[in-house]
C-alpha atoms as a PDB file:
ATOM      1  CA  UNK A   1     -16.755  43.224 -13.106  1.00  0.00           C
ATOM      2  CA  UNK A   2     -15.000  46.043 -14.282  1.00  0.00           C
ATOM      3  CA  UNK A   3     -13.124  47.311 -11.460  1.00  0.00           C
ATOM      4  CA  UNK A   4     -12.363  46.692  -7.975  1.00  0.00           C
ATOM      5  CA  UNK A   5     -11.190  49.497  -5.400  1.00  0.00           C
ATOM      6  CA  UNK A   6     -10.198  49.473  -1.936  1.00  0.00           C
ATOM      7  CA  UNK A   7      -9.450  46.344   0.273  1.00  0.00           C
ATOM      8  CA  UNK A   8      -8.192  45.881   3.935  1.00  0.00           C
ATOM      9  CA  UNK A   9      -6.245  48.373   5.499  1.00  0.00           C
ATOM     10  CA  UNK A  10      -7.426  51.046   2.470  1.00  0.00           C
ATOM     11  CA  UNK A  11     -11.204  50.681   3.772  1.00  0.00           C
ATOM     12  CA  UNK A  12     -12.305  49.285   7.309  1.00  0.00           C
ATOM     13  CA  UNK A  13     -15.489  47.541   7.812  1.00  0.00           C
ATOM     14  CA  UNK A  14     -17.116  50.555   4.931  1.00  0.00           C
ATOM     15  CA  UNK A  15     -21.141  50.998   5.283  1.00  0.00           C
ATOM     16  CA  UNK A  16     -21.733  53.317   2.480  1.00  0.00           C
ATOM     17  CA  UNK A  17     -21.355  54.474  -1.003  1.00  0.00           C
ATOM     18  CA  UNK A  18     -23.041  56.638  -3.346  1.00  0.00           C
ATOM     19  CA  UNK A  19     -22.278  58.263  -6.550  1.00  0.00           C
ATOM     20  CA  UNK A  20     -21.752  62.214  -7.866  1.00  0.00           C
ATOM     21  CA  UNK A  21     -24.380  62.917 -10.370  1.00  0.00           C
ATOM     22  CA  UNK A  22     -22.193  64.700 -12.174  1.00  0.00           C
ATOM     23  CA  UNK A  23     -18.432  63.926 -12.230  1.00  0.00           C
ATOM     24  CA  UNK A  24     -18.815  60.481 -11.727  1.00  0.00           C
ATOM     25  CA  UNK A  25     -17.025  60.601  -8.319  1.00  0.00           C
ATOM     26  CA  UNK A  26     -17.771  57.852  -5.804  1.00  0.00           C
ATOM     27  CA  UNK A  27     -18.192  58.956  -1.833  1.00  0.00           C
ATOM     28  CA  UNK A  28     -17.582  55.639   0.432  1.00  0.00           C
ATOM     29  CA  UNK A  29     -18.145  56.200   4.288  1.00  0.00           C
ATOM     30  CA  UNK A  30     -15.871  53.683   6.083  1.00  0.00           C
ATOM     31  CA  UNK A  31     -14.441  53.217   9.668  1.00  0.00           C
ATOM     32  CA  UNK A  32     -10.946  54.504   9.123  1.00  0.00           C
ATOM     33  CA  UNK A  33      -9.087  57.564  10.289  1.00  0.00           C
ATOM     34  CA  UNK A  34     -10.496  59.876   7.486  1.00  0.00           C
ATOM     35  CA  UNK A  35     -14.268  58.581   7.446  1.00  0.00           C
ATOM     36  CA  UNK A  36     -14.764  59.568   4.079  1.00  0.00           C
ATOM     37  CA  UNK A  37     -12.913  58.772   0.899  1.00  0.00           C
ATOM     38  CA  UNK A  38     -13.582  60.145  -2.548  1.00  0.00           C
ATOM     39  CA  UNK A  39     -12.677  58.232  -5.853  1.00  0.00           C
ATOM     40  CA  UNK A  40     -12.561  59.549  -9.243  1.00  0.00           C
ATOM     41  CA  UNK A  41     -13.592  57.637 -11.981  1.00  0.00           C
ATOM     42  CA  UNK A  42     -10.810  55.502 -13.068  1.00  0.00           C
ATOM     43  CA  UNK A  43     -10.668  54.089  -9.481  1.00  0.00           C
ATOM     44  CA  UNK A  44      -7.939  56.545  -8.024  1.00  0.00           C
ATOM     45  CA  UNK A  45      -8.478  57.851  -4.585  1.00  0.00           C
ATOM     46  CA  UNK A  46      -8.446  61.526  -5.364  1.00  0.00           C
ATOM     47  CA  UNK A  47      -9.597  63.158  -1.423  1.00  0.00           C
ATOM     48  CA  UNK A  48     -10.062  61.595   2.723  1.00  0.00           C
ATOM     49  CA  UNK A  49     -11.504  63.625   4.550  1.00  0.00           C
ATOM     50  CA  UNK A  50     -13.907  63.461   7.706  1.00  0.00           C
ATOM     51  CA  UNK A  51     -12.262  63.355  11.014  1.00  0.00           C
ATOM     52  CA  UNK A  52     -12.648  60.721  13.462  1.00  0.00           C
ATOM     53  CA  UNK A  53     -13.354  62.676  16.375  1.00  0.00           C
ATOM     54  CA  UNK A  54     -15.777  64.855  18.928  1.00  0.00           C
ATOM     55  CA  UNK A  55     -15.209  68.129  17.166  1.00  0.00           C
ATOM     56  CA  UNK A  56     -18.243  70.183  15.142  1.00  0.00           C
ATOM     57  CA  UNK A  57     -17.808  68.428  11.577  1.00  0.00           C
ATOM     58  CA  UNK A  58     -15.784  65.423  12.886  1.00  0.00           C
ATOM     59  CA  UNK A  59     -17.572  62.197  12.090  1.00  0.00           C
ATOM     60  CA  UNK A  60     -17.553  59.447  15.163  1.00  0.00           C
ATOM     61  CA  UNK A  61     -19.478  56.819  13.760  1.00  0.00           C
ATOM     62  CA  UNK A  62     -20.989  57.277   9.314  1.00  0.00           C
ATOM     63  CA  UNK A  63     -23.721  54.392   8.661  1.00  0.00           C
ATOM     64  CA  UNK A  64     -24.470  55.971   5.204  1.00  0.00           C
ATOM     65  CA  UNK A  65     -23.695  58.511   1.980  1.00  0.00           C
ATOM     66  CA  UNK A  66     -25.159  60.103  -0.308  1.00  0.00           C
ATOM     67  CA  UNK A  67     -23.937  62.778  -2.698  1.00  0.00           C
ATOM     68  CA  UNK A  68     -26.480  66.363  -3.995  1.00  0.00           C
ATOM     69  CA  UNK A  69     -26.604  67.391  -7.469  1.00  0.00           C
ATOM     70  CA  UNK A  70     -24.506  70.353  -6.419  1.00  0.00           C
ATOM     71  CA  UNK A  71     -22.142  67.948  -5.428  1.00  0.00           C
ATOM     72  CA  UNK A  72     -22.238  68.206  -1.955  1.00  0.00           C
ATOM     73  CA  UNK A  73     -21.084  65.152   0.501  1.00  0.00           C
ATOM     74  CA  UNK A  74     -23.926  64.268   3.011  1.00  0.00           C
ATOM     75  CA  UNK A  75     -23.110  61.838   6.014  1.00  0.00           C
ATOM     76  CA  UNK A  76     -25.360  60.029   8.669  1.00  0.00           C
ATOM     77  CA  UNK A  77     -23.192  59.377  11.701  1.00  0.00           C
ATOM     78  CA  UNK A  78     -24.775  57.276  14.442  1.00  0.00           C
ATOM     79  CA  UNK A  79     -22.287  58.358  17.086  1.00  0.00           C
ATOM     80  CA  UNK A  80     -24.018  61.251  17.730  1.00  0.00           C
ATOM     81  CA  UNK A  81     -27.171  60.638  15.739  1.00  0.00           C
ATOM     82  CA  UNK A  82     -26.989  63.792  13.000  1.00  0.00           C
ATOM     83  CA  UNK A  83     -26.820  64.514   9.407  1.00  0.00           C
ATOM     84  CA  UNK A  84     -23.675  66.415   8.422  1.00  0.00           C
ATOM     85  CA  UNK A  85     -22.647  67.808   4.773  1.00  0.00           C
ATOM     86  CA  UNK A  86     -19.927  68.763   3.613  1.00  0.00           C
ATOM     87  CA  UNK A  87     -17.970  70.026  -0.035  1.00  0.00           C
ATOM     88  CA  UNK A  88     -15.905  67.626  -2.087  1.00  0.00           C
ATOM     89  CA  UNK A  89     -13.080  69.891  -0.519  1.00  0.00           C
ATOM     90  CA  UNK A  90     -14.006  67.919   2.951  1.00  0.00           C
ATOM     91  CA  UNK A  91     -14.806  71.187   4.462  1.00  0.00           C
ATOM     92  CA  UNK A  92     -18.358  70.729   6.800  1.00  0.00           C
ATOM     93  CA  UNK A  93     -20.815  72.848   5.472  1.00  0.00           C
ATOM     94  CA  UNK A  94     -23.659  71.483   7.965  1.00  0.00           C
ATOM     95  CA  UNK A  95     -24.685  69.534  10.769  1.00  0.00           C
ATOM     96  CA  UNK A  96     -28.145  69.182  11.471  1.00  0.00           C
ATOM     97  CA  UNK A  97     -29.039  67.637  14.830  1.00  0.00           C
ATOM     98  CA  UNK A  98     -32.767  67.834  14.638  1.00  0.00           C
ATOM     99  CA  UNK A  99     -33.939  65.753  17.739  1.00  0.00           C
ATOM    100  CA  UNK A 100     -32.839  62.238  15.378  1.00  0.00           C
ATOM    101  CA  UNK A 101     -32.700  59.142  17.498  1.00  0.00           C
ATOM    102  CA  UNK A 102     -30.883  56.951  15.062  1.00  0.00           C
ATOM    103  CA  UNK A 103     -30.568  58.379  11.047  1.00  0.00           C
ATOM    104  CA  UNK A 104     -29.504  55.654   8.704  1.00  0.00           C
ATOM    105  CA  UNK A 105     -29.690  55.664   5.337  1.00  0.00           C
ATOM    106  CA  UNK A 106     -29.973  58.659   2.969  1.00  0.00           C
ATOM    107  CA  UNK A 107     -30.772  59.156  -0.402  1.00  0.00           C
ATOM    108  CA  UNK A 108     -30.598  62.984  -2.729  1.00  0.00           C
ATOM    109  CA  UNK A 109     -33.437  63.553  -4.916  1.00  0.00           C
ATOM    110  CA  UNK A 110     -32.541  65.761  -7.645  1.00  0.00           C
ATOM    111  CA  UNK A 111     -33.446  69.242  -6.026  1.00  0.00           C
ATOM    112  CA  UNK A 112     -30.729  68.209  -3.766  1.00  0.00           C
ATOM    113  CA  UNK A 113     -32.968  67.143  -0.531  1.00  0.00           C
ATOM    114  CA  UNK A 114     -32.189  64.512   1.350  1.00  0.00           C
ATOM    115  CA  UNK A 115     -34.795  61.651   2.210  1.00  0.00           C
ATOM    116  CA  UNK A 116     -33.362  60.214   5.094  1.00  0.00           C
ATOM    117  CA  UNK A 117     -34.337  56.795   7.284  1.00  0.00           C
ATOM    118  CA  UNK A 118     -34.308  57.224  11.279  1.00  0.00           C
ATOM    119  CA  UNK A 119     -34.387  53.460  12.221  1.00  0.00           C
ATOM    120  CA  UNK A 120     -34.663  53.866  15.856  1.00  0.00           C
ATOM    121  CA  UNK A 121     -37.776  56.424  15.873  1.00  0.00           C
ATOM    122  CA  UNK A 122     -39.723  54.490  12.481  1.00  0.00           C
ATOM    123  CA  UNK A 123     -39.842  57.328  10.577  1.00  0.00           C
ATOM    124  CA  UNK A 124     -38.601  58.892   7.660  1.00  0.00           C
ATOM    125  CA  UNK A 125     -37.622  62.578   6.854  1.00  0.00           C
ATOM    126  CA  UNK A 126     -37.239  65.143   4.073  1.00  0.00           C
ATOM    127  CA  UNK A 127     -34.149  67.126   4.749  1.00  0.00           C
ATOM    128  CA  UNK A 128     -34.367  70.710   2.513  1.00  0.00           C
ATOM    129  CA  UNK A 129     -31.146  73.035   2.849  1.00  0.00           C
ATOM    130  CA  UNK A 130     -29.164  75.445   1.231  1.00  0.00           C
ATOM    131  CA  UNK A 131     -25.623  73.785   1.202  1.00  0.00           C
ATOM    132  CA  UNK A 132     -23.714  76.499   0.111  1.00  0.00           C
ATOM    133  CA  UNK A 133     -24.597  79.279   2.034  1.00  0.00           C
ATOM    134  CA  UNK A 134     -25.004  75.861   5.084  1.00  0.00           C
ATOM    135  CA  UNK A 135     -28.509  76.769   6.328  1.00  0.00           C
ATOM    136  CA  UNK A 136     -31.173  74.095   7.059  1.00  0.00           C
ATOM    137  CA  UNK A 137     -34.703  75.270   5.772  1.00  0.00           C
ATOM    138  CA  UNK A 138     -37.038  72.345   6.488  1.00  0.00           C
ATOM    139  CA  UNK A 139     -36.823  69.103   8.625  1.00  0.00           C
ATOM    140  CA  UNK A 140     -40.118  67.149   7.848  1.00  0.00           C
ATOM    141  CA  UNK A 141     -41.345  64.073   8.922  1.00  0.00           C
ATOM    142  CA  UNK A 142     -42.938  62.455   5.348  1.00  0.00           C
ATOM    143  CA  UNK A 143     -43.723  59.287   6.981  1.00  0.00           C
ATOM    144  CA  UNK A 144     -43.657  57.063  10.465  1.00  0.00           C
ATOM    145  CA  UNK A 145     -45.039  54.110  12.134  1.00  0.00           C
ATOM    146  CA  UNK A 146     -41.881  52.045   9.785  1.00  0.00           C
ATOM    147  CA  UNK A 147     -39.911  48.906  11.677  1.00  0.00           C
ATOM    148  CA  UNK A 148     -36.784  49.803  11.967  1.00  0.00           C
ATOM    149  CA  UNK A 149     -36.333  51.130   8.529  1.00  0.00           C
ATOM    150  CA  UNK A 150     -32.792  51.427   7.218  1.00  0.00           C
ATOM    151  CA  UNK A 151     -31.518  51.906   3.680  1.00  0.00           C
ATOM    152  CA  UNK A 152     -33.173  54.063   0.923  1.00  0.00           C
ATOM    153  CA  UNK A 153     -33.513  55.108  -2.322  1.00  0.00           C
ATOM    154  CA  UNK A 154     -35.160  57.612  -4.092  1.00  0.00           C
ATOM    155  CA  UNK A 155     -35.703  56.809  -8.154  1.00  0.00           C
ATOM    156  CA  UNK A 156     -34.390  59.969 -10.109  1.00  0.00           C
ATOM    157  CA  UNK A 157     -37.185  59.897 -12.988  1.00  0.00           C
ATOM    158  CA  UNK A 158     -40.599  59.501 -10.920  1.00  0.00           C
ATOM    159  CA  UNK A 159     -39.771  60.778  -7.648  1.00  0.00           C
ATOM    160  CA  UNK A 160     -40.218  57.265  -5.801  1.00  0.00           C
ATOM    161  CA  UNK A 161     -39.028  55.663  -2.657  1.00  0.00           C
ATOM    162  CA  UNK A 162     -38.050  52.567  -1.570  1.00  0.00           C
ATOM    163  CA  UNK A 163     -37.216  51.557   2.071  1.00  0.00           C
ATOM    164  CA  UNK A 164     -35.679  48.390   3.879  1.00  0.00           C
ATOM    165  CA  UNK A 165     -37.309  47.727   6.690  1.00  0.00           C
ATOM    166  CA  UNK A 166     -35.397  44.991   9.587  1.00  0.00           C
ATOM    167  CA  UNK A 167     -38.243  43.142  11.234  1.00  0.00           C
ATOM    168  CA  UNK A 168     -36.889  41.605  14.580  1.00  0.00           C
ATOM    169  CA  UNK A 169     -37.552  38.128  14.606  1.00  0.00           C
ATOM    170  CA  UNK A 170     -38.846  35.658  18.178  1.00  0.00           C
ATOM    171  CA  UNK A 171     -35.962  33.350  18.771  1.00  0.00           C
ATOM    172  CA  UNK A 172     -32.347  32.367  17.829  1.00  0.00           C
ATOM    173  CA  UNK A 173     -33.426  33.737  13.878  1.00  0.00           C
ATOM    174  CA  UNK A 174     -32.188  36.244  12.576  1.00  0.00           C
ATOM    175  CA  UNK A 175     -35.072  38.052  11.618  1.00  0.00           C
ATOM    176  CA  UNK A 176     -35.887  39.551   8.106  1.00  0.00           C
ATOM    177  CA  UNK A 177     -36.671  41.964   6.095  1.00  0.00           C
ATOM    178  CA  UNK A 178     -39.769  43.975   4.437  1.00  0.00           C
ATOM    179  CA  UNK A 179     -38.702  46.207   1.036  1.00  0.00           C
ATOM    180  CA  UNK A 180     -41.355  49.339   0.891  1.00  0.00           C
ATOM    181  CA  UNK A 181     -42.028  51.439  -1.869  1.00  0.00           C
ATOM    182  CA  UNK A 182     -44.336  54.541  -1.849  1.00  0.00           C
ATOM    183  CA  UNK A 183     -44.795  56.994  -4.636  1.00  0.00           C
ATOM    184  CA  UNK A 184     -43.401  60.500  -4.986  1.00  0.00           C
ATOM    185  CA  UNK A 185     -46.633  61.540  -2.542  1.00  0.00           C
ATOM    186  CA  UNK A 186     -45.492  58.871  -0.397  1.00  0.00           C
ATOM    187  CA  UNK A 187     -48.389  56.868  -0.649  1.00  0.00           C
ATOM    188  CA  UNK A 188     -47.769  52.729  -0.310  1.00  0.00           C
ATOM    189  CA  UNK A 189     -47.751  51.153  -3.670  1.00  0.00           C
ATOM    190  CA  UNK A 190     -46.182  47.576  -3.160  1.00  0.00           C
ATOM    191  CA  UNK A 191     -44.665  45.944  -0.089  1.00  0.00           C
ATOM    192  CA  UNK A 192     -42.998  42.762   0.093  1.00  0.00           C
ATOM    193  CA  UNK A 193     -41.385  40.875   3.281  1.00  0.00           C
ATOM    194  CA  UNK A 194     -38.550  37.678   3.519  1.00  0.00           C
ATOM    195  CA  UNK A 195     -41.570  35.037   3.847  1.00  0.00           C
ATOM    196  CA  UNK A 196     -43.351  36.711   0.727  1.00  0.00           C
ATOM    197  CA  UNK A 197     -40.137  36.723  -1.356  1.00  0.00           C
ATOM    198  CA  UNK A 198     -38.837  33.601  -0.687  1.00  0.00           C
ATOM    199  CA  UNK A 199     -42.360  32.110  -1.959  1.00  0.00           C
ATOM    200  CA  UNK A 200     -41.567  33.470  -5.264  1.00  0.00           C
ATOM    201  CA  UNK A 201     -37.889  33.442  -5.222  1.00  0.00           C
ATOM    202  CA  UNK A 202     -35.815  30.232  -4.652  1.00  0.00           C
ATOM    203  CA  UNK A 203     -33.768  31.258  -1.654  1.00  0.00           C
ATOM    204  CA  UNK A 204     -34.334  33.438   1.793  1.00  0.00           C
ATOM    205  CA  UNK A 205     -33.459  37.019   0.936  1.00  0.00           C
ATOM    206  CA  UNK A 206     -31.769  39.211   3.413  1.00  0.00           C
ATOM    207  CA  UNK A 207     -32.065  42.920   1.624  1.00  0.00           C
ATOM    208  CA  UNK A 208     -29.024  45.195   2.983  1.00  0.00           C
ATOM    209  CA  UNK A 209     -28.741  47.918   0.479  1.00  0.00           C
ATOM    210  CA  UNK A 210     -31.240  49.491  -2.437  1.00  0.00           C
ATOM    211  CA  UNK A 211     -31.659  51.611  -5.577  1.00  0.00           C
ATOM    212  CA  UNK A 212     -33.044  52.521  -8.550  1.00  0.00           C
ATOM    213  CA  UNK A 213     -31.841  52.075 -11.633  1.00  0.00           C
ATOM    214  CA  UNK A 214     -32.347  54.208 -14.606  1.00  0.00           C
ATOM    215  CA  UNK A 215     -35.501  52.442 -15.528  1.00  0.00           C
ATOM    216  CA  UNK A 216     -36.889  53.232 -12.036  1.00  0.00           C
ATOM    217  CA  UNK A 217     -36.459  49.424 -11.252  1.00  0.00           C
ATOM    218  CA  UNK A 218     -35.755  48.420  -7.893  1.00  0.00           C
ATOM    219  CA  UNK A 219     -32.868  46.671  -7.035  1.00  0.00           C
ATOM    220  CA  UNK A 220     -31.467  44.984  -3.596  1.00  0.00           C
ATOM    221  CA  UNK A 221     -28.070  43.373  -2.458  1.00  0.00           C
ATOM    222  CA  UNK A 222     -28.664  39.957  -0.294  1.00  0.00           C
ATOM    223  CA  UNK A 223     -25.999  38.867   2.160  1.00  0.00           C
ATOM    224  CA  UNK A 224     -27.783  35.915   2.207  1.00  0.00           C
ATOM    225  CA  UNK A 225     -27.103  34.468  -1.445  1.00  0.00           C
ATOM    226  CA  UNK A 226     -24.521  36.754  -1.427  1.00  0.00           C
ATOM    227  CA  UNK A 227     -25.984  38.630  -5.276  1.00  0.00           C
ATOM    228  CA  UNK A 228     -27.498  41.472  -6.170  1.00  0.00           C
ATOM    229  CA  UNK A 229     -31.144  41.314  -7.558  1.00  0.00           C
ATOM    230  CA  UNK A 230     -33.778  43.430  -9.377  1.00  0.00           C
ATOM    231  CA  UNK A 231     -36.964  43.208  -8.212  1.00  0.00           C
ATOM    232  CA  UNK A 232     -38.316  44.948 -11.086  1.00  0.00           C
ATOM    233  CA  UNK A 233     -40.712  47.905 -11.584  1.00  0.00           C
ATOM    234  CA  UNK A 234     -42.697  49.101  -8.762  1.00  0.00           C
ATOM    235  CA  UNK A 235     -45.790  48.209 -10.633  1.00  0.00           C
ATOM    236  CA  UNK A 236     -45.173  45.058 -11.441  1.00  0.00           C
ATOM    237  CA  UNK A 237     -42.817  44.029  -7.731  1.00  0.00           C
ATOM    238  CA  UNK A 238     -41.686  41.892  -7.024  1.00  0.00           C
ATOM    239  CA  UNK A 239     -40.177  39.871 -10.138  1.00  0.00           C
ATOM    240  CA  UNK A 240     -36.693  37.865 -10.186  1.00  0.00           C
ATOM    241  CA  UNK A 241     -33.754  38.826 -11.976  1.00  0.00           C
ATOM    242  CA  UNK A 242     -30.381  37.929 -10.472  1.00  0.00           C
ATOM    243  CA  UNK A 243     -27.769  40.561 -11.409  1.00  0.00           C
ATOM    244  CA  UNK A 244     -24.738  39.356 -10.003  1.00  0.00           C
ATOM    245  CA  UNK A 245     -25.003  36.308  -8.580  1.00  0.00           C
ATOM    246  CA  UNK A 246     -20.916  35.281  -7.735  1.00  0.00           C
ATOM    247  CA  UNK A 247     -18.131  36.953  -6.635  1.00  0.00           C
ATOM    248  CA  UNK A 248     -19.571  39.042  -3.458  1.00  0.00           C
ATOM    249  CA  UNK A 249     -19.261  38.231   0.179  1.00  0.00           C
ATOM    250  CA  UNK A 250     -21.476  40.287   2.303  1.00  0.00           C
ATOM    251  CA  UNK A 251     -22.653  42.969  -0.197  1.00  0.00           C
ATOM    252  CA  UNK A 252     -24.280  46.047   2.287  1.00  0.00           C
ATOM    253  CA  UNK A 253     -24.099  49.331  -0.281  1.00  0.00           C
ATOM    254  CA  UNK A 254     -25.228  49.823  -3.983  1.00  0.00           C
ATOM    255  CA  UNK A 255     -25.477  52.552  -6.194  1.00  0.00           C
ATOM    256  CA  UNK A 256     -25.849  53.592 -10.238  1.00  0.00           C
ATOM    257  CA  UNK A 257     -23.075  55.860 -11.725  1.00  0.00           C
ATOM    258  CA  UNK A 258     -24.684  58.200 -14.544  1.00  0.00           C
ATOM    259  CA  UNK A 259     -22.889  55.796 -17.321  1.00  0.00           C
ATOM    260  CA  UNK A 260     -25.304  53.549 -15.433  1.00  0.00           C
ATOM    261  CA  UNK A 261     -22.512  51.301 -13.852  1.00  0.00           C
ATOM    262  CA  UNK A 262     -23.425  49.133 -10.866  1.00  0.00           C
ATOM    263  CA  UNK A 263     -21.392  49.780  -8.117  1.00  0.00           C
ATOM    264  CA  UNK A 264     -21.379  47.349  -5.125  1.00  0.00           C
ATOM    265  CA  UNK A 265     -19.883  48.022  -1.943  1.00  0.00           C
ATOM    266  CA  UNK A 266     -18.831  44.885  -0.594  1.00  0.00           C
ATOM    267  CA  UNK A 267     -17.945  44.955   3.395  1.00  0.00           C
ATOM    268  CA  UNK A 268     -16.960  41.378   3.758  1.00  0.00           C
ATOM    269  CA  UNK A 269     -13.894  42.373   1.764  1.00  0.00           C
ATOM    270  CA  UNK A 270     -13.878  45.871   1.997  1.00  0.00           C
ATOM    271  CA  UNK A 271     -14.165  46.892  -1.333  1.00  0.00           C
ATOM    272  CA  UNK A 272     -15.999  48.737  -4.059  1.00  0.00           C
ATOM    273  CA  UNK A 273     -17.155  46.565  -7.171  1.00  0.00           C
ATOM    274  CA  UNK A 274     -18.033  48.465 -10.414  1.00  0.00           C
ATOM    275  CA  UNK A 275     -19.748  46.540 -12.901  1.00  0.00           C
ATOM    276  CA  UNK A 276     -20.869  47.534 -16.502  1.00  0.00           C
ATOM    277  CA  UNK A 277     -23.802  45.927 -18.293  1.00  0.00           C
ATOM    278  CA  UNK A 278     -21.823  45.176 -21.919  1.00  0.00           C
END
């Protein structure tokens, strides 16, 4: 653990994080007054911004982040089920209301689209735009018939996706989880569910959060075992490797900085964990 941000009262209840490409900034999407915070490097808030509101560009309810290569803020608010983007200044640049039921999680690729989850309609999208001049080009639907699918990732390198999908569950459970990855044509390569994992693995995994690493491995947090784990290459998924395996409490965001730093976003303290591998 290298550094820890944030806290109560700083963050409330945060659902997502992701990291700027470029200058190393880290976007967090929390419940506060200003829905989105931006941190520089060394851990200093440098910019809130994000309304709380029913305006345009205010945000009523952000369930994920991501940030473009052109370093532009993109939000998916489940109050009124759109995708909006805005510039590092915290000026809104979009909103894109294209008949969603519930977006979720979003991930850039690095052309700057935006492969986005909609967990209530099964489906996920390919969001193309022109941020700067704020014009949507092309909302496509890349893939449906998905249960409930929420976070995703796209790997940088081979143009992969991975998806969490929340399987409801008959009973008092609490249901699990199925992990989905499909290659850059978004064909299915590997899939693996809570019962299949937990046949290899030694505990129940819960996934909340996923990414790729620089390797193009993929990696989950579990709020069950409270860790984060790689689950290794999409040809070879699922292998084992705990990551962090102490020190979280209910782990529900992850992403890679470019000096490949882990960064966990930890809800069950409200915080943001960056972690180095030396």
């Amino acid at each position: 653990l290298r550094l820890c941000l944030g806290g109560w009262g700083s963050l409330v209840n945060p659902t997502g994080v992701a990291a700027c490409p470029g200058s190393g900034r880290l976007a967090v999407a929390h419940d506060g007054k200003k829905r989105i915070h931006v941190f520089g490097p060394s851990g200093f808030c440098l910019r809130r911004f994000g309304e709380r509101g029913d305006a345009g560009n205010d945000i009523k309810y952000p369930l994920d982040v991501t940030v473009t290569s052109d370093g532009h803020v993109v939000v998916t608010d489940g109050g009124d089920c759109s995708v909006k983007a805005f510039d590092f200044e915290g000026r809104g640049v979009l909103a894109v209301r294209e008949g969603f039921c519930l977006p979720w999680g979003l991930d850039a690729t690095p052309k700057s689209e935006i492969i986005l989850t909609d967990s209530e309609a099964g489906a996920l999208y390919r969001l193309t735009a022109d941020f700067q001049r704020g014009e949507l080009k092309k909302c496509q639907m890349i893939r449906s018939r998905l249960v409930s699918p929420r976070a995703v990732a796209v790997c940088q390198t081979s143009g992969a996706v991975v998806v969490i999908e929340h399987l409801k569950a008959r009973g008092p459970s609490k249901g699990s989880t199925r992990v989905k990855i499909f290659s850059a044509e978004m064909d299915l390569i590997g899939q693996m569910d809570s019962f299949g994992l937990n046949l290899v693995f030694p505990s129940r995994i819960y996934a909340t959060a996923v990414a790729f690493d620089k390797e193009g491995r993929v990696v989950v947090t579990d709020v069950c075992s409270q860790a984060v784990i790689c689950l290794g290459k999409p040809e070879e998924f699922p292998t084992f490797n705990p990551l962090i395996s102490h020190g979280l409490s209910y782990p529900v965001g992850l992403t890679y900085m470019a000096n490949d730093s882990l960064v966990v976003l930890d809800s069950g303290d409200h915080s943001i964990k960056v972690y180095s591998s030396t």
